[in-house]
Protein backbone atom coordinates (compact mmCIF):
# COMPACT_ATOMS: atom_id res chain seq x y z
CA UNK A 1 3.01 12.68 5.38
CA UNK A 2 4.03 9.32 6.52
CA UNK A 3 0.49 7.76 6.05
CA UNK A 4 0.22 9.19 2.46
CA UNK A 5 3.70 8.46 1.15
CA UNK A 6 5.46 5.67 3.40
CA UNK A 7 4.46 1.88 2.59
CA UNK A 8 2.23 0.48 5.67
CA UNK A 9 1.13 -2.80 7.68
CA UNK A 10 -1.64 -4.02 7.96
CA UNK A 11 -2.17 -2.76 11.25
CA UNK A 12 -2.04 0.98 10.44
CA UNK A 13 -5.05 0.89 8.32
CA UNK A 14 -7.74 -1.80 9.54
CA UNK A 15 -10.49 -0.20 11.24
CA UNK A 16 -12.78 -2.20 14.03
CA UNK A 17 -16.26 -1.76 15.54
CA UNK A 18 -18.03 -4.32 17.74
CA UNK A 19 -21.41 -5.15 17.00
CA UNK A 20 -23.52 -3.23 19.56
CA UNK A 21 -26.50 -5.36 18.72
CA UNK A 22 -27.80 -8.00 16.42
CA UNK A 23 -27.95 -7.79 12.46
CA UNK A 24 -31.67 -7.97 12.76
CA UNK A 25 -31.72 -4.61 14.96
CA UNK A 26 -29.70 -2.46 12.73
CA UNK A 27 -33.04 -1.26 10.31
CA UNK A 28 -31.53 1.55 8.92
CA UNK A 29 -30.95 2.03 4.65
CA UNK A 30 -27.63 2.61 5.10
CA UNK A 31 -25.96 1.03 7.95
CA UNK A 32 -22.39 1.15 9.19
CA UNK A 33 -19.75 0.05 7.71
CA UNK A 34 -19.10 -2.82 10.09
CA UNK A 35 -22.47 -4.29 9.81
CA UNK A 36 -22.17 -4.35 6.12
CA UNK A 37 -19.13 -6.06 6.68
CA UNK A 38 -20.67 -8.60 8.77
CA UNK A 39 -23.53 -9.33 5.96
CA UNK A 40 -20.61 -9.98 3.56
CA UNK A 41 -19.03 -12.31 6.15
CA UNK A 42 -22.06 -14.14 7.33
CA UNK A 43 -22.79 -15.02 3.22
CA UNK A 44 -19.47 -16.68 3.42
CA UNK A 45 -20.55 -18.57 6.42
CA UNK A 46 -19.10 -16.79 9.76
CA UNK A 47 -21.24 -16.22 12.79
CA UNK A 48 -21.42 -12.94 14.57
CA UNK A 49 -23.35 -12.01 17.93
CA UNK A 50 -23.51 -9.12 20.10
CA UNK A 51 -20.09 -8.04 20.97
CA UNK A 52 -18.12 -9.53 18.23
CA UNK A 53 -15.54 -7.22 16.66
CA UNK A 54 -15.75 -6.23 12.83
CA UNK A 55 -12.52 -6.15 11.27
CA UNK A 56 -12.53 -3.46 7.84
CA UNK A 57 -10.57 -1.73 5.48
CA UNK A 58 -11.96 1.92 3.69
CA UNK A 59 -11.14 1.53 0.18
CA UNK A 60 -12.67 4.67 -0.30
CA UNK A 61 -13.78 7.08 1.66
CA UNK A 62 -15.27 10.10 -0.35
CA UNK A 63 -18.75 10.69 -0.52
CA UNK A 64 -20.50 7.16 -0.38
CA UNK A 65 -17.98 4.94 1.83
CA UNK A 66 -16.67 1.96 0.37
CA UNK A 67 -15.13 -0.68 2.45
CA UNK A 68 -14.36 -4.50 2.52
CA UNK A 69 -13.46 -6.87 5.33
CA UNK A 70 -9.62 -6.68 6.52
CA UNK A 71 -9.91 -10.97 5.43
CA UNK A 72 -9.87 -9.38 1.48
CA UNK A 73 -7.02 -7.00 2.00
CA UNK A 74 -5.03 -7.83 -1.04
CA UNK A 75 -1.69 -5.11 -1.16
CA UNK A 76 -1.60 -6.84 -5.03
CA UNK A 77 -5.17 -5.41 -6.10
CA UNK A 78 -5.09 -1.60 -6.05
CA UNK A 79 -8.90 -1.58 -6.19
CA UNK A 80 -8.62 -3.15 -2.47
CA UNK A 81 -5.61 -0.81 -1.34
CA UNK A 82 -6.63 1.68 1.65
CA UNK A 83 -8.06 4.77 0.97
CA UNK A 84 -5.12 6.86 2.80
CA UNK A 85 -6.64 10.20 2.78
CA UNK A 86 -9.61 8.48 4.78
């Protein structure tokens, strides 16, 4: 009950992957989270490579995932809150 009711950092809700291989490599319609996270980032002019860790946030985690990078976490936007049930 904690996680649904109880305010929470940061910390208790970012999720992180490492990139197991390059952008180029992941040829699949619907990739992971993480490496639509890293297409988002690289637009706004970071670098990843192999290894780098992925830093997210599941806004919403019902049928079609929704997630943005930890960066946009915004506690004042309830469109970018956590999805706490996820």
């Amino acid at each position: 009950t904690y996680v649904l009711s109880e305010p929470l950092d940061k910390k208790d809700f970012v999720l992180s992957k490492r990139m197991d291989k390059s952008l180029q490599e992941y040829k699949s319609p619907h990739p992971p989270a993480h490496v639509e996270m890293a297409k988002i980032l690289m637009k706004r002019g970071r670098v990843f490579r192999v290894g780098d860790k992925i830093d997210y946030i599941v806004i919403d985690g019902s049928d079609k995932l929704k997630a943005i990078p930890a960066d946009d976490y915004d506690p004042a936007i309830p469109e970018l809150c956590p999805d706490r049930f996820y």
